[in-house]
Protein backbone atom coordinates (compact mmCIF):
# COMPACT_ATOMS: atom_id res chain seq x y z
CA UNK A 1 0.00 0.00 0.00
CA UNK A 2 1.27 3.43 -1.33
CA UNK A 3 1.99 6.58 1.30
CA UNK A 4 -0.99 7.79 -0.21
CA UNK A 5 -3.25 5.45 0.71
CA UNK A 6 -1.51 5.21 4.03
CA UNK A 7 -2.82 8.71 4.45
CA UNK A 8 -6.09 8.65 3.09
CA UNK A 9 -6.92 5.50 5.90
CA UNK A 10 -5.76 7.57 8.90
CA UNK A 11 -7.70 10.28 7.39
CA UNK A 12 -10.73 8.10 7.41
CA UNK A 13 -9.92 6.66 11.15
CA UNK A 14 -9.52 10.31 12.31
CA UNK A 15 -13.00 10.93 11.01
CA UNK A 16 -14.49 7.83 12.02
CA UNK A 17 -12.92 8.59 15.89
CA UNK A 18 -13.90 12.43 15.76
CA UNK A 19 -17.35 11.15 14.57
CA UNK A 20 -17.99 8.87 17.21
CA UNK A 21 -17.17 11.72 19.71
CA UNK A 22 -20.03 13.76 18.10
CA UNK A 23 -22.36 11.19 18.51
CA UNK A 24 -21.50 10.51 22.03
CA UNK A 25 -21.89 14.14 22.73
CA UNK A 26 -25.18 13.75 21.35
CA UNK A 27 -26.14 10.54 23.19
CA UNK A 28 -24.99 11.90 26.42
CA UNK A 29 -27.41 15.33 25.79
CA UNK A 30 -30.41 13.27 24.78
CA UNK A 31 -29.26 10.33 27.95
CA UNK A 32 -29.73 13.86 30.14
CA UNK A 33 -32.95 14.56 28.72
CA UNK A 34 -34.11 11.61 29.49
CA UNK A 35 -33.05 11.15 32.97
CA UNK A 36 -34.92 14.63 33.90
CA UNK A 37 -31.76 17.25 33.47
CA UNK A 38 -32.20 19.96 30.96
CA UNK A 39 -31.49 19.97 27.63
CA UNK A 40 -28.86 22.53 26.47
CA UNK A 41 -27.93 23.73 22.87
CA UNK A 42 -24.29 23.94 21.94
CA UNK A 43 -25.06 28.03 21.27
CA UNK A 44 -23.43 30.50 23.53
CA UNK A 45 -24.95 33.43 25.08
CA UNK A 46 -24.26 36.89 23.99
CA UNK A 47 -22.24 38.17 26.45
CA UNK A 48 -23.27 41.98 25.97
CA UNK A 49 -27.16 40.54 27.07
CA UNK A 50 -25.49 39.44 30.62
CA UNK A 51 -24.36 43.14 31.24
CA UNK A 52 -27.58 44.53 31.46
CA UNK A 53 -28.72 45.07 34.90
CA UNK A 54 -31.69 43.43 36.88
CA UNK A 55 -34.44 44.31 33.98
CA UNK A 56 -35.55 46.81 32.18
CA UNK A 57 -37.08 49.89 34.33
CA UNK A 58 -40.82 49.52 33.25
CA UNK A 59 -40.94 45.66 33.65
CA UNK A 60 -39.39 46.02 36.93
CA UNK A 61 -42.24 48.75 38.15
CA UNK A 62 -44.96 46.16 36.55
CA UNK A 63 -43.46 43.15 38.89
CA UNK A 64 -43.86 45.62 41.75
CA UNK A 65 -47.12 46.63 41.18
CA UNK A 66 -48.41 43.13 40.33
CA UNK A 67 -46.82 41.90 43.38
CA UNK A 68 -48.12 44.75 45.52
CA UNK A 69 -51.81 43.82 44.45
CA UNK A 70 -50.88 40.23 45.60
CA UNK A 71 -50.45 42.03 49.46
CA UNK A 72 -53.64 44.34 48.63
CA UNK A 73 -55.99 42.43 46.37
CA UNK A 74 -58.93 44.79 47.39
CA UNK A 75 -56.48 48.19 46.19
CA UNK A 76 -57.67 50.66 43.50
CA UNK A 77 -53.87 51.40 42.23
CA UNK A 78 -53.22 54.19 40.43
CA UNK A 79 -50.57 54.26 37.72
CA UNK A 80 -48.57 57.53 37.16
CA UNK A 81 -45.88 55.97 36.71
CA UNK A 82 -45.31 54.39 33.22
CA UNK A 83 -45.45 57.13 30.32
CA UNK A 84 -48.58 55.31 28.50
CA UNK A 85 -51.64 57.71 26.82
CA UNK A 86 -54.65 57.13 28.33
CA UNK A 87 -56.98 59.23 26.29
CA UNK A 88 -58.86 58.29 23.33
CA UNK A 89 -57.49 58.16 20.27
CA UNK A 90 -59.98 60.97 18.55
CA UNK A 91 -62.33 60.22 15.84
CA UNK A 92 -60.89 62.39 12.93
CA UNK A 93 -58.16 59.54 12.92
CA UNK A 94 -59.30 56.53 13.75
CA UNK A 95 -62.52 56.86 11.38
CA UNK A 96 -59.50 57.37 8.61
CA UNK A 97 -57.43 54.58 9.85
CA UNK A 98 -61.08 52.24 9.96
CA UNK A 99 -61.64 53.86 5.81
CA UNK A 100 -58.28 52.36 5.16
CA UNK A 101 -59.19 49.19 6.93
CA UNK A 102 -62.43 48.43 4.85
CA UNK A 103 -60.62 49.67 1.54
CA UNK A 104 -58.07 46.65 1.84
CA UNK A 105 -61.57 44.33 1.67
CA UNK A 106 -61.95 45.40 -1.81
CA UNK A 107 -60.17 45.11 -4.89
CA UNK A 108 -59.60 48.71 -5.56
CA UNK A 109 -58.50 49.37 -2.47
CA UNK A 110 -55.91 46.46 -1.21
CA UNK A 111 -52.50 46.92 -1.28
CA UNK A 112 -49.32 44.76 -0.08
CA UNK A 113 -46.39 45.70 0.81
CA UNK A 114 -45.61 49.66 0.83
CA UNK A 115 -42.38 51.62 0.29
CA UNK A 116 -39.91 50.80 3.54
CA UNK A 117 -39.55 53.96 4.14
CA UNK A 118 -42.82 55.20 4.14
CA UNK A 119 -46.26 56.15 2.09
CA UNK A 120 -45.26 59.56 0.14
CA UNK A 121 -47.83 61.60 1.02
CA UNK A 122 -47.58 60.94 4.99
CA UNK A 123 -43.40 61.70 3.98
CA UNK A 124 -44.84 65.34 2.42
CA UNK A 125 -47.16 65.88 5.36
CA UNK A 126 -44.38 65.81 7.92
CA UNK A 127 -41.71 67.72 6.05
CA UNK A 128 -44.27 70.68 5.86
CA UNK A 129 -46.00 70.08 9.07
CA UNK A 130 -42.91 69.88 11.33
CA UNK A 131 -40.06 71.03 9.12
CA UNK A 132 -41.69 73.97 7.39
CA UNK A 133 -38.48 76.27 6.23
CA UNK A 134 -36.11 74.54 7.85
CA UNK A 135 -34.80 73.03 5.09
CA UNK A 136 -35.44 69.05 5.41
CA UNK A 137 -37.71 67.55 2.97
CA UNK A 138 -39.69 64.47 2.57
CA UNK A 139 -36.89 62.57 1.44
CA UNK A 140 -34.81 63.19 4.06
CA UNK A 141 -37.97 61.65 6.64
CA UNK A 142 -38.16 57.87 7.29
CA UNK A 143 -41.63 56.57 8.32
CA UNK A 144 -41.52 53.93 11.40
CA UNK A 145 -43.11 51.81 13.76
CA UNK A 146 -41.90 54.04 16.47
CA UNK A 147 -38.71 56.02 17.53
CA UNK A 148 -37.25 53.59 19.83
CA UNK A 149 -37.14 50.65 16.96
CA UNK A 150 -36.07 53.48 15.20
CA UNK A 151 -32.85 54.50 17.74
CA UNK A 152 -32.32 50.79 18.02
CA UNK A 153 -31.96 50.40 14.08
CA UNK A 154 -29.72 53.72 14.64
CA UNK A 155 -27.34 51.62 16.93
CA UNK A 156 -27.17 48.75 14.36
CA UNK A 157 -26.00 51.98 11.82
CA UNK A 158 -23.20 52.69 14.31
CA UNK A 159 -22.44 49.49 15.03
CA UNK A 160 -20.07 48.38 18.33
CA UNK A 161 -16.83 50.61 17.70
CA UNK A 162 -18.97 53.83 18.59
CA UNK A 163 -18.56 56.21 21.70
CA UNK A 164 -21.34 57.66 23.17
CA UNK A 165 -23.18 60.19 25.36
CA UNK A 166 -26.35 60.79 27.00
CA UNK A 167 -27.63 62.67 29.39
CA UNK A 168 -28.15 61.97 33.12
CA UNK A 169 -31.34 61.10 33.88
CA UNK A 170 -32.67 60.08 30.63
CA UNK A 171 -35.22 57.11 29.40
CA UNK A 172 -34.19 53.40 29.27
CA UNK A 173 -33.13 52.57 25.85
CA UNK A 174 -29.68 52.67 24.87
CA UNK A 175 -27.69 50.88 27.19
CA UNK A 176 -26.54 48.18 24.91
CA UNK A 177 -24.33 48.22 22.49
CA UNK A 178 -20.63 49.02 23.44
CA UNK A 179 -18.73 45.80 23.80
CA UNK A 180 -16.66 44.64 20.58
CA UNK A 181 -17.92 40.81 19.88
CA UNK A 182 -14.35 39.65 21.20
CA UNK A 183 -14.87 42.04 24.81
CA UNK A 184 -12.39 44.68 23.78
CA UNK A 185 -13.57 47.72 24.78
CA UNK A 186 -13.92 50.20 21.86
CA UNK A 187 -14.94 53.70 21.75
CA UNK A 188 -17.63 55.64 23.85
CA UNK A 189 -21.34 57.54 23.47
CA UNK A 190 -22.59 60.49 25.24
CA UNK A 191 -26.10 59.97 26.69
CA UNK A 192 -27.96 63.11 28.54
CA UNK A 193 -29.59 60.99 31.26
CA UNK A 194 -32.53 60.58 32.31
CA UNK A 195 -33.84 59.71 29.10
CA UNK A 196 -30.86 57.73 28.40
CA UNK A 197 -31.32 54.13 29.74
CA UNK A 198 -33.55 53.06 26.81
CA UNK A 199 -30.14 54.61 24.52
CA UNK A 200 -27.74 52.31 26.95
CA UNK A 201 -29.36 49.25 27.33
CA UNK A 202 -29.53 49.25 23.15
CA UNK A 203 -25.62 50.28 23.51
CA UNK A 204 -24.63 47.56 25.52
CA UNK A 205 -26.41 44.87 23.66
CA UNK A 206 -24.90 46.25 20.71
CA UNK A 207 -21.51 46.15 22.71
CA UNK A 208 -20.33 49.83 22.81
CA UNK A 209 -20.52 49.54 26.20
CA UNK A 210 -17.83 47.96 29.18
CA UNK A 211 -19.08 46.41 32.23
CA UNK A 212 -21.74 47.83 34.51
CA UNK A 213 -19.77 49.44 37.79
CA UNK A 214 -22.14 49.08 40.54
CA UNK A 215 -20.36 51.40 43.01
CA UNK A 216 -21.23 54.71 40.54
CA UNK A 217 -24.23 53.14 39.01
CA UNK A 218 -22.79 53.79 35.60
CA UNK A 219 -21.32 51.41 32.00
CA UNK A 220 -18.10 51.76 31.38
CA UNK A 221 -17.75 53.22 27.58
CA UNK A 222 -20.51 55.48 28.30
CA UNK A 223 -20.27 59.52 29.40
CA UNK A 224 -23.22 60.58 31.39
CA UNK A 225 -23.97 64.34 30.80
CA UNK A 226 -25.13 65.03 34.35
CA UNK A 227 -28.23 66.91 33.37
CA UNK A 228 -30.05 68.65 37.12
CA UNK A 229 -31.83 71.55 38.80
CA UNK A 230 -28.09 73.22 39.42
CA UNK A 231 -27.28 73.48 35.88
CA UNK A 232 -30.63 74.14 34.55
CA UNK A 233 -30.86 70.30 33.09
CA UNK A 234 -28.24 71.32 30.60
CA UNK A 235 -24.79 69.57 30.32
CA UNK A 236 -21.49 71.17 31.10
CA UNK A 237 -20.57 70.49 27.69
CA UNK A 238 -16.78 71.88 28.82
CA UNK A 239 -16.52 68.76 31.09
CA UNK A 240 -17.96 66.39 28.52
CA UNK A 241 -15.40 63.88 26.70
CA UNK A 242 -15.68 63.77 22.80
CA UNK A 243 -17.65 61.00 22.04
CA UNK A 244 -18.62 59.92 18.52
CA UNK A 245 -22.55 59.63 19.35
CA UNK A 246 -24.66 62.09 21.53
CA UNK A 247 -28.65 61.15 22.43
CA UNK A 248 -30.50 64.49 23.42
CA UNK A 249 -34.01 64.92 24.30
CA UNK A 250 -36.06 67.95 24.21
CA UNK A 251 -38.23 68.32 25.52
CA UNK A 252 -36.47 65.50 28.55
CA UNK A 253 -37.71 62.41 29.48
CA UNK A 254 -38.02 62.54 32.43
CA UNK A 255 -37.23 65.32 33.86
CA UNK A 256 -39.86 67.32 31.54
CA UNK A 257 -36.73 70.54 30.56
CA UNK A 258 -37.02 71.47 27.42
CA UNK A 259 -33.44 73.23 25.75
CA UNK A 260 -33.80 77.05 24.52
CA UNK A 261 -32.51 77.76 21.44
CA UNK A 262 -28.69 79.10 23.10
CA UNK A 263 -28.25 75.81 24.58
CA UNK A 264 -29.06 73.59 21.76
CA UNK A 265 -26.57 76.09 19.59
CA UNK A 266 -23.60 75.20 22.47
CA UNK A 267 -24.70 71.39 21.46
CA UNK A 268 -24.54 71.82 17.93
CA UNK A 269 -21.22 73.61 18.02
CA UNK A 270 -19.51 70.74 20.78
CA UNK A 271 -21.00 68.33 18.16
CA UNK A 272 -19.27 69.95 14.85
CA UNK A 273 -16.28 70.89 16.58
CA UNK A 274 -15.80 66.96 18.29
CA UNK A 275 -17.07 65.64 14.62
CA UNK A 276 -19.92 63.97 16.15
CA UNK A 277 -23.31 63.26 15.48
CA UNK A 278 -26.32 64.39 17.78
CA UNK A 279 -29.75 61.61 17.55
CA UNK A 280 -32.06 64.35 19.20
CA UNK A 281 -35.33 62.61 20.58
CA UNK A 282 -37.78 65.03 20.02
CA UNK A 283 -40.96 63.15 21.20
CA UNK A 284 -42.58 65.28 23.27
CA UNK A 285 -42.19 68.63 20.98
CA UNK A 286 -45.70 69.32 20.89
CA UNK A 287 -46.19 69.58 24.42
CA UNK A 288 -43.71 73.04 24.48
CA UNK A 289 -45.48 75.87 26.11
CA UNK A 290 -42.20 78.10 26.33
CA UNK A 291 -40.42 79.34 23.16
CA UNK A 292 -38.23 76.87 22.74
CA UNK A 293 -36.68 75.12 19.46
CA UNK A 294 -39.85 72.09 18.46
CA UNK A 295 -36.94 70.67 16.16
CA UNK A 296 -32.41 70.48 16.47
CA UNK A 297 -33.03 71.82 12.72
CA UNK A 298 -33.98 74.94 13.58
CA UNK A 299 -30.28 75.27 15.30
CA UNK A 300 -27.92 76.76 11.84
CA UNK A 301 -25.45 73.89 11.14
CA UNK A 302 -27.73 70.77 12.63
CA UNK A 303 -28.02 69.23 9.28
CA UNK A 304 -24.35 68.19 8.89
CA UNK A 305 -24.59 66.68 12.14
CA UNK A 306 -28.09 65.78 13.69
CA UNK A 307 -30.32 62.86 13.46
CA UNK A 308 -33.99 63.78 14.24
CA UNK A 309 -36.91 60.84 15.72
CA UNK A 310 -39.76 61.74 16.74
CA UNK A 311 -43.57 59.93 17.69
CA UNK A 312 -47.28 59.94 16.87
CA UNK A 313 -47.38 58.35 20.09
CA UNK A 314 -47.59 60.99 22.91
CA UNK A 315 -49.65 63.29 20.16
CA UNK A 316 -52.17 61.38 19.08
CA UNK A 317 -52.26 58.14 21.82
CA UNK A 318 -50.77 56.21 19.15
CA UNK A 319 -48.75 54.07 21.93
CA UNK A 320 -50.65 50.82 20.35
CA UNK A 321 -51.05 52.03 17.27
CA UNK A 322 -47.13 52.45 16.68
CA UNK A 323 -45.74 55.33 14.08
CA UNK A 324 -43.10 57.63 14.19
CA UNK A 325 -40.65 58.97 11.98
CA UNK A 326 -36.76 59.80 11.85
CA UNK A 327 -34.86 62.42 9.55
CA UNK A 328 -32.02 61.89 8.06
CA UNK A 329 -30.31 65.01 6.60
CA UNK A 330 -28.39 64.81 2.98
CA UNK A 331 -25.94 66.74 4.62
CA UNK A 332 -25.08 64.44 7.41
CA UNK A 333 -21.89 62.42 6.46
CA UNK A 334 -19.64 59.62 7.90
CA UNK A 335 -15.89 60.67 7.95
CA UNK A 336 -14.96 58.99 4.82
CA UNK A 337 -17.81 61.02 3.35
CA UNK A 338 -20.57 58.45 2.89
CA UNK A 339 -24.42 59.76 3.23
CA UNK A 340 -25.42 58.31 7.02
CA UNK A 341 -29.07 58.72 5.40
CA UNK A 342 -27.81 56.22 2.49
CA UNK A 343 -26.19 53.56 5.50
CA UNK A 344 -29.77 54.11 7.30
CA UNK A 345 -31.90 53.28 4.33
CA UNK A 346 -29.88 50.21 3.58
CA UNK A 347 -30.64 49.28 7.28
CA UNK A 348 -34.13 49.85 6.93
CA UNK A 349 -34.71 48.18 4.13
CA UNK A 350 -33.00 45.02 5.55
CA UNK A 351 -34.62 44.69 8.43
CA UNK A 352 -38.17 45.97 7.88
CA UNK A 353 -40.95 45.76 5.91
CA UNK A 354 -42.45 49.52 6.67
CA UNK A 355 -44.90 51.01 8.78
CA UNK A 356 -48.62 49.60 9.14
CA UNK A 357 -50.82 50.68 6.01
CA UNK A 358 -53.47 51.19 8.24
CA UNK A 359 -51.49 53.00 10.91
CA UNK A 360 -49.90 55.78 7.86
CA UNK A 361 -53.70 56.31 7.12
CA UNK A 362 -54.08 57.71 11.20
CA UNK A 363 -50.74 59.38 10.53
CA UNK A 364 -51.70 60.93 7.63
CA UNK A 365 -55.65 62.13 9.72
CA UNK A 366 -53.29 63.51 12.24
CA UNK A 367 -51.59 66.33 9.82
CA UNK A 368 -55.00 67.32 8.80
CA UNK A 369 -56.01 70.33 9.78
CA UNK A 370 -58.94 68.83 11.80
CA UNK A 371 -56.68 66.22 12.83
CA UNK A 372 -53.82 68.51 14.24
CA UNK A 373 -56.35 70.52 16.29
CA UNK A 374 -57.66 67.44 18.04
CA UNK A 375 -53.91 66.15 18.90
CA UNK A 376 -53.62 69.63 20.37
CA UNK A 377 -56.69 69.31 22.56
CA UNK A 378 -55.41 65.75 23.86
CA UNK A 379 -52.37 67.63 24.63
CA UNK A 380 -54.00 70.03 26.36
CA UNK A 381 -55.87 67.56 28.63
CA UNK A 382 -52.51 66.00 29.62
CA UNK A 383 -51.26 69.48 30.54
CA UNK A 384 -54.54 70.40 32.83
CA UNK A 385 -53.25 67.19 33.93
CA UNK A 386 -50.27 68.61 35.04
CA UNK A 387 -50.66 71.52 36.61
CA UNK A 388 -52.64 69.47 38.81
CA UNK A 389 -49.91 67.63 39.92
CA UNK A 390 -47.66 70.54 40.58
CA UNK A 391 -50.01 72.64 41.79
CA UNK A 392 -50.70 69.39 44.50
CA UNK A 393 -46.95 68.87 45.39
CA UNK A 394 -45.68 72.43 45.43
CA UNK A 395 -48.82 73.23 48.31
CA UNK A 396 -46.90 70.25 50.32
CA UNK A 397 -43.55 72.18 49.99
CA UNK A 398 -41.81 69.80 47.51
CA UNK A 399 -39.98 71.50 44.77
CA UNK A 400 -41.09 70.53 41.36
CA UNK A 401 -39.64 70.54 37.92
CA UNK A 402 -40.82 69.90 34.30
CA UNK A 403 -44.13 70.00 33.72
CA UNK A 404 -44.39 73.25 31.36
CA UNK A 405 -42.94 71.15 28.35
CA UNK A 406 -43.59 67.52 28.99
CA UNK A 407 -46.50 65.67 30.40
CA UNK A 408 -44.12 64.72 32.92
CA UNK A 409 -43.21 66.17 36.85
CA UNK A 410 -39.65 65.92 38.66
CA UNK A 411 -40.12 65.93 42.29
CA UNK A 412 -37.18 66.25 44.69
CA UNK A 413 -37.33 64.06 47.79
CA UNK A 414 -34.08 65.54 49.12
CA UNK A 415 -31.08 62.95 50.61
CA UNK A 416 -33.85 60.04 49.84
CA UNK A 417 -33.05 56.90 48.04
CA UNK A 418 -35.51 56.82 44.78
CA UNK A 419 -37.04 53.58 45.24
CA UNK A 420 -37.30 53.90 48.56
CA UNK A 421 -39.53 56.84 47.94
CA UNK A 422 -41.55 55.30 44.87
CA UNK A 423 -42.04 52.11 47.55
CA UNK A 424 -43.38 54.74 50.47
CA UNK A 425 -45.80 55.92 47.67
CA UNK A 426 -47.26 52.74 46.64
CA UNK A 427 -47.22 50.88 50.14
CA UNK A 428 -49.46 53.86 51.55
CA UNK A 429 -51.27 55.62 48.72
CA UNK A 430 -51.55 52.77 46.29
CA UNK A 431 -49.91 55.29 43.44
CA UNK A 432 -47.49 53.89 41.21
CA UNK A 433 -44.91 56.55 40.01
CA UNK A 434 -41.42 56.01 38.14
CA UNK A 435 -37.81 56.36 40.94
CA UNK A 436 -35.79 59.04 39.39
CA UNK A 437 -32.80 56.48 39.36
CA UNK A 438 -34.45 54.45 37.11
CA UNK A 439 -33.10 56.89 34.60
CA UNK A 440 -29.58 57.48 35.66
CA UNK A 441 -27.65 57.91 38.74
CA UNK A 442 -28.26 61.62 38.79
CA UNK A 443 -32.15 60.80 39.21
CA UNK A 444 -31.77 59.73 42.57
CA UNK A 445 -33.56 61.70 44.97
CA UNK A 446 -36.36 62.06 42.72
CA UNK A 447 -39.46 60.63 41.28
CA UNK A 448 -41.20 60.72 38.03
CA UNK A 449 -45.14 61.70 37.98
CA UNK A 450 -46.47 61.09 34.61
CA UNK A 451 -49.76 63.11 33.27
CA UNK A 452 -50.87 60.76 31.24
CA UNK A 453 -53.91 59.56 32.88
CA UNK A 454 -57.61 59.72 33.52
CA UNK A 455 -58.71 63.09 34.81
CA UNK A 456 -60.75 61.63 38.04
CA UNK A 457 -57.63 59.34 38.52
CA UNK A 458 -55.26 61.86 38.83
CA UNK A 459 -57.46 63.92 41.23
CA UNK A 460 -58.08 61.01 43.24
CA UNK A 461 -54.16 59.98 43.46
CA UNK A 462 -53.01 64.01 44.07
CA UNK A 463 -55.84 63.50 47.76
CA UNK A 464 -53.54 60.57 48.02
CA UNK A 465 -50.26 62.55 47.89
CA UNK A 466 -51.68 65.04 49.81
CA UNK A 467 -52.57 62.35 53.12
CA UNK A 468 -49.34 61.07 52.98
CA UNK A 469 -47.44 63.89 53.10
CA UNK A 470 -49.65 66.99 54.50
């Protein structure tokens, strides 16, 4: 027998041994199976998914609650805690989104898939109903099934190598995606917290982010722009690192400040001058009372380096419904000078199949004219709503913030732990509100008192407040 065969036969043993290993592996998995042990896959877990702490805010106020009801089965709980509409969704739209339902029974009227991007004419109604003049058109506007798929598609854009910021508090999103797959630590993102935690945990899955450091309450890979009463709820932007991402909302979740026009031109100048690119949340822009910027275009220079998402939720109570948008600007480029919008698209197009037909039809009711003045009396039933609650904690001596710009109210328990205070709340008033460190370290001491629901409920819960703490 040649060397070659000699080769080929301990080729064949080798794969005959190797296998007989598999199948033993095999054997012994199914042997466990059947002797009552748990049967395990050979797939690994993603390593960035083990970072994230404890749960995600809301979830964790919903075990709470449900296990608080356990303890007080008889209870009428309150919720002003979770930012969810409670208002109806008003007839202008839904009678246009139930047209559009009974036109896809017919021949003339079904259709299948739509453009990814969006329907054109709901495209043309929010470049002139939110952009008027300012120099974005419909092009330049992605329609969505909501701005935080849309920041988490964002993130996916970025990809791990990113840095970012966000501001301190700020909501749970983006908290995912900073590790590189192989756990080097790469660059970092600037989140203005509270509103941030939906930008981190979206970070760290993504693995921008390093390891969660329990004694500061804070990812590595990530700079927190403290954001509180001393500096007006506006960054320090000469004690903020560069970092290649920045997540801002105006007006804040949850703090409910809204940025004047000076600040958000100190943000767009730290951006161009650090190269970076701002995603401003601008979800609650509606709900502005003062005269303060609606959109980061209205800032000179945002184009070449702002990202704009924004909601029908919080307008129009489409929190079900689910539409929103995000703009994109031409002029927004990636260092080697590649359109961002063109990276987005591809993104977009990958991994969705475009908004709800049925759910562009409500957006599209919305920009009518009859449709815009009923979003604007919802809003204004959510603000009645709260200048109730401020009016109710400022005659107990609390000091209050937000409010004026956002359905939401800051309230300062001074040198109190957050949960402490949210579990004081709902052990003796049966009110569930949000901890202010649910957001970001800096929202300790505080709690969040959402607007957002029925009228007789929020009377009823502000009696509450005021028994437990006259």
């Amino acid at each position: 027998m040649g060397a070659g065969w000699g080769s080929r036969w301990m080729g064949w043993v080798m794969v005959g041994v190797t296998g007989q290993r598999v199948i033993a592996r095999q054997k012994e998995r199914l042997d466990g199976v059947r002797g009552g042990r748990t049967y395990k896959t050979n797939v690994s877990h993603n390593v960035n998914m083990a970072k994230l702490q404890a749960g995600y805010l809301f979830p964790e106020i919903a075990r709470r609650r449900a296990a608080h009801l356990l303890k007080y089965p008889d209870a009428q709980v309150i919720s002003l805690g979770i930012g969810d509409t409670t208002e109806p969704i008003p007839e202008v739209i839904t009678s246009a989104m139930a047209k559009r339902t009974d036109a896809l029974s017919t021949l003339e009227g079904y259709s299948g898939y739509g453009p990814e991007q969006g329907e054109k004419a709901l495209r043309a109604a929010i470049a002139s109903t939110f952009y008027s003049n300012l120099g974005i058109e419909e092009d330049d506007i992605f329609v969505s099934d909501g701005a935080k798929c849309d920041i988490s598609r964002l993130q996916v854009v970025f990809g791990a190598n990113v840095t970012m910021a966000v501001q301190d508090p700020s909501y749970p999103v983006v908290s995912g995606s900073c590790l590189a797959s192989k756990g080097e630590y790469l660059t970092k993102v600037a989140l203005p917290c509270p509103s941030a935690w939906a930008y981190v945990d979206s970070s760290v899955i993504m693995g921008q982010t390093g390891q969660f450091q329990k004694d500061v309450q804070k990812f590595e890979r990530i700079e927190y722009m403290k954001c509180t009463p001393e500096n007006g709820f506006f960054p320090d932007l000469s004690r903020v690192s560069r970092t290649d991402i920045i997540f801002f909302c105006s007006p804040n979740n949850p703090t409910g400040a809204a940025a004047n026009r000076e600040q958000l031109t100190q943000l767009v100048k730290f951006a161009k001058h650090n190269g970076s690119i701002i995603v401003y949340d601008s979800a609650y822009a509606m709900y502005m009372s003062e005269d303060n910027p609606h959109s980061i275009f209205e800032i000179p220079g945002a184009k070449e380096v702002a990202i704009e998402t924004s909601s029908f939720s919080k307008y129009a109570g489409f929190t079900g419904v689910r539409l929103g948008w995000t703009v994109v600007p031409k002029e927004l480029l990636f260092s080697d000078g590649f359109p961002v919008a063109k990276e987005f698209n591809r993104i977009v197009c990958t991994c969705f199949n475009g908004a709800s037909n049925i759910a562009q039809a409500g957006g599209l009711a919305c920009l009518s004219p009859e449709g815009l003045k009923a979003m604007h009396e919802v809003i204004g039933f959510y603000k009645e709503n709260t200048n109730i609650i401020i009016e109710t904690f400022e005659s107990l001596g609390f000091k209050v913030y937000g409010g004026k710009n956002a359905p939401y109210v800051w309230v300062h328990f001074p040198g109190r732990n957050s949960w402490d205070v949210f579990s004081e709340i709902l052990e003796k008033t049966h009110v569930v509100t949000t901890p202010g460190s649910g957001f970001g370290p800096a929202g300790d001491g505080f709690i969040r008192v959402s607007a957002f629901g029925h009228r007789s409920n929020v009377l009823e819960a502000c009696k509450r407040f005021k028994q437990l703490y006259k």
